[in-house]
Protein backbone atom coordinates (compact mmCIF):
# COMPACT_ATOMS: atom_id res chain seq x y z
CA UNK A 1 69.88 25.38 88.11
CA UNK A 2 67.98 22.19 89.22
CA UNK A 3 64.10 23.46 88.71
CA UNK A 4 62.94 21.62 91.89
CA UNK A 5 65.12 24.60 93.54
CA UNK A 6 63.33 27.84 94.58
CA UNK A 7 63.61 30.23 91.32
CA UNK A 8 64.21 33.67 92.24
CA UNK A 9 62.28 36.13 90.18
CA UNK A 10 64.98 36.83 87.87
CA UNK A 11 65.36 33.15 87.73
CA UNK A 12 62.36 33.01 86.26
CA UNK A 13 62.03 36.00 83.88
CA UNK A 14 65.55 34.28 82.42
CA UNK A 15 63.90 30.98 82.19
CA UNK A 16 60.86 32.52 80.90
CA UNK A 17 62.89 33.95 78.19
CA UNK A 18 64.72 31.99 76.80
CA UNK A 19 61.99 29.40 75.67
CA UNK A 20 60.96 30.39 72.14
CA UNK A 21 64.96 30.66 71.53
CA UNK A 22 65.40 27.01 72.71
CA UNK A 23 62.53 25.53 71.32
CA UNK A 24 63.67 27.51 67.90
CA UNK A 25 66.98 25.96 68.05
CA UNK A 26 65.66 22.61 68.73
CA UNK A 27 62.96 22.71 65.86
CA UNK A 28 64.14 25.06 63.39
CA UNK A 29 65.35 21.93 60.74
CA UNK A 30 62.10 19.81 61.02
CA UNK A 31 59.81 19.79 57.96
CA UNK A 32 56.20 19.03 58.02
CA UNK A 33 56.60 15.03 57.86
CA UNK A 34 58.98 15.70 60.86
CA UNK A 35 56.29 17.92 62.49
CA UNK A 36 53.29 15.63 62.23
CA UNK A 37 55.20 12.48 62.92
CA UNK A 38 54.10 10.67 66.12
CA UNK A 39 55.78 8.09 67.91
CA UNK A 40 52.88 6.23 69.02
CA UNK A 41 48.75 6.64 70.36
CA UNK A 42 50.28 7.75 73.38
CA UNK A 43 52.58 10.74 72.20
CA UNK A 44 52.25 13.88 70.78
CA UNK A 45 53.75 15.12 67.57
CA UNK A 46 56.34 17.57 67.60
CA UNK A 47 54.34 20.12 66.21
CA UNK A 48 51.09 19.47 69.08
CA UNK A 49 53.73 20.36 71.36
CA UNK A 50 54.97 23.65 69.49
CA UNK A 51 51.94 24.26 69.04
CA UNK A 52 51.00 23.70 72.84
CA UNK A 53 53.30 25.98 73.68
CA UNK A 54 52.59 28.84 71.75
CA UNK A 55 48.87 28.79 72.30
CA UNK A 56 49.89 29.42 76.00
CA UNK A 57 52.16 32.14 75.66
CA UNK A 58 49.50 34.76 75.13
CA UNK A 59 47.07 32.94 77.73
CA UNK A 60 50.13 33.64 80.29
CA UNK A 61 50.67 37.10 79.15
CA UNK A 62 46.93 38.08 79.13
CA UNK A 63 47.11 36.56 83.16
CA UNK A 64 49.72 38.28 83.99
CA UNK A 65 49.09 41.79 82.43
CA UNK A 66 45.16 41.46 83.65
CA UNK A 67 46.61 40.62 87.46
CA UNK A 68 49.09 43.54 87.81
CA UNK A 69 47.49 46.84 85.32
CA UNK A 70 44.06 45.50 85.80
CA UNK A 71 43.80 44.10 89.70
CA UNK A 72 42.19 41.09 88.79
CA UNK A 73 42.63 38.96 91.75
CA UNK A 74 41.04 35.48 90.09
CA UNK A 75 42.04 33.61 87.48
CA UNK A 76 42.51 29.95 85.79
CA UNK A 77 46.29 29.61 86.19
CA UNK A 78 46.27 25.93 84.83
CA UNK A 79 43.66 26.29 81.48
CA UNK A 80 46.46 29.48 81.37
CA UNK A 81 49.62 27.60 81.11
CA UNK A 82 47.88 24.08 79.93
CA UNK A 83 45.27 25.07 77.43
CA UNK A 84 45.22 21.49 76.05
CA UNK A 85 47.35 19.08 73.80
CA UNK A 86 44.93 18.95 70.62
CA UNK A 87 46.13 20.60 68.51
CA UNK A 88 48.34 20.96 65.44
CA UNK A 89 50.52 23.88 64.05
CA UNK A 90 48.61 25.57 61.21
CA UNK A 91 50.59 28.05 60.19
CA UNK A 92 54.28 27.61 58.71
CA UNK A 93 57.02 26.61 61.90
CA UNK A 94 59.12 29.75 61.21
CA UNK A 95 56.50 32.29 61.70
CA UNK A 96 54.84 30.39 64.46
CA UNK A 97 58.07 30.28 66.26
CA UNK A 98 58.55 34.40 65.84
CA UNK A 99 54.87 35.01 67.36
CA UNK A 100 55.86 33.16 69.83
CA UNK A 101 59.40 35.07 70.37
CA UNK A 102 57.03 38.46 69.98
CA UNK A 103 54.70 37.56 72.57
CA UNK A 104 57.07 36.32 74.78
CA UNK A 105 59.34 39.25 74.88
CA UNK A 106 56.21 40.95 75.57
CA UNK A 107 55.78 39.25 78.89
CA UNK A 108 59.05 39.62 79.81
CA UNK A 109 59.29 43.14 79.05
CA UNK A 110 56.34 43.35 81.86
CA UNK A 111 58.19 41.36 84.45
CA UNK A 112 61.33 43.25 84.03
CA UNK A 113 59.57 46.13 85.51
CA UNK A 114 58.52 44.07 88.87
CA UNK A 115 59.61 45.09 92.36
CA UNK A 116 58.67 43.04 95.52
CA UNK A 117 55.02 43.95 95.67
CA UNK A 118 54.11 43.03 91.50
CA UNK A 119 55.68 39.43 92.62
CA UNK A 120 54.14 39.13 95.77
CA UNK A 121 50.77 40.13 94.67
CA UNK A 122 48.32 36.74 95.18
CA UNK A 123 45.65 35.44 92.70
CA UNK A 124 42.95 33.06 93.08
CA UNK A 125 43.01 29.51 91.08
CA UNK A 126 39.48 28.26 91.61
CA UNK A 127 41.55 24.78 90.83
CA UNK A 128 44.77 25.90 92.71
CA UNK A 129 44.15 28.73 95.96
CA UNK A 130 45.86 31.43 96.32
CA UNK A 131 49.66 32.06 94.67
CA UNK A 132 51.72 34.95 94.26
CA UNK A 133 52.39 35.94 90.64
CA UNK A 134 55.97 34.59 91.50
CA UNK A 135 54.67 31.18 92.09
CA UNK A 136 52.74 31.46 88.77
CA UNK A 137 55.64 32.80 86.25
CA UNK A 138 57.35 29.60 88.76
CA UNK A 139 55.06 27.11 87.65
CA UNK A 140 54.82 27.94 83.77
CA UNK A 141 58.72 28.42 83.92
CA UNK A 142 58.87 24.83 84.98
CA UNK A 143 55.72 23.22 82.66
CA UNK A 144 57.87 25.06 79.53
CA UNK A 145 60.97 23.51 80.60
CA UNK A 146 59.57 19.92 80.64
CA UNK A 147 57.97 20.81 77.52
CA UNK A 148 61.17 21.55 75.87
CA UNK A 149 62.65 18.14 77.30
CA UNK A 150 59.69 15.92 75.61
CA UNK A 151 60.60 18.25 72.22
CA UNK A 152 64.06 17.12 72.65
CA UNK A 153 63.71 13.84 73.30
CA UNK A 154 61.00 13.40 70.39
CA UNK A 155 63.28 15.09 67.93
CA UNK A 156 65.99 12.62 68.78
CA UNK A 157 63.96 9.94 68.58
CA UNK A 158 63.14 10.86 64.77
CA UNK A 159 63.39 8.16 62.17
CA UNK A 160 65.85 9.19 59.29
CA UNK A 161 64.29 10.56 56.48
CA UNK A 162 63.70 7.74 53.49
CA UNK A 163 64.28 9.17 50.12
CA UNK A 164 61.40 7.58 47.42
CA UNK A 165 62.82 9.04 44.18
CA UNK A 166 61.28 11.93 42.58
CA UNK A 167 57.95 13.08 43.04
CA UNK A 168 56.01 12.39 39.98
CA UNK A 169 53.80 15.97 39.08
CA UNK A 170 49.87 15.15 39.57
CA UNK A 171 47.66 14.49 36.64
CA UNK A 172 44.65 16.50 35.29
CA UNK A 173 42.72 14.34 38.26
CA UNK A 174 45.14 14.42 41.33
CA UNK A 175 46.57 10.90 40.12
């Protein structure tokens, strides 16, 4: 499916899903020099953009779930989905990656209950207008699927590893 097309709603809850499953399969053999490596001023590291992503799974899900069980008809769908590219992972990939899984399967356990009228329903983006929660789960469908291209791209673009012997144990003063 080319993403410029128009994504159905089960388009999207498939797209939507499978992200933490591709990004896990893309990431899961990186170590922490991998993670933190960074191609240049210009690029994030691997683990910014993990990181990226995971901070706006539960911005996405807390959107969503406040739009259709609590009515709220306003919200900042962008500082949602794009919450900013500052950061680092601080907690170990593996368990990052299944809080990410967990909250995602979260949101799409929502969807999956959706008829015509949860979709339809509009918000207000102070930034954006109005959209339909469609166009939303649309436009973070398509923001984590050029996120996962830039992860695979910067994971192929890794230099190989350079082995430096043994690592000597620290001294009594860290030298």
């Amino acid at each position: 499916m080319e993403l410029q097309e128009e994504m159905s709603s089960a388009d999207v809850v498939l797209l939507l899903s499978s992200v933490p499953e591709r990004t896990s399969d893309l990431v899961y053999w990186l170590d922490e020099a991998r993670l933190r490596y960074r191609h240049g001023p210009a690029f994030p590291t691997l683990g910014g953009l993990i990181a990226h992503l995971v901070d706006s799974a539960p911005r996405v899900d807390g959107l969503l779930r406040h739009a259709h069980l609590d009515g709220q008809r306003t919200a900042d769908v962008r500082a949602a989905i794009d919450p900013g590219h500052d950061e680092e992972l601080d907690r170990p990939l593996q368990e990052t990656l299944e809080d990410f899984a967990r909250v995602r399967r979260r949101t799409v356990d929502l969807l999956h209950g959706w008829g015509k009228s949860e979709w339809d329903r509009t918000i207000t983006d102070p930034r954006g207008g109005e959209m339909t929660l469609l166009e939303v789960c649309r436009l973070v469908a398509r923001h984590e699927m050029g996120h996962i291209g830039q992860i695979r791209n910067l994971s192929a673009l890794l230099p190989e590893p350079q082995d430096l012997g043994p690592v000597r144990p620290a001294g009594a003063n860290g030298k």
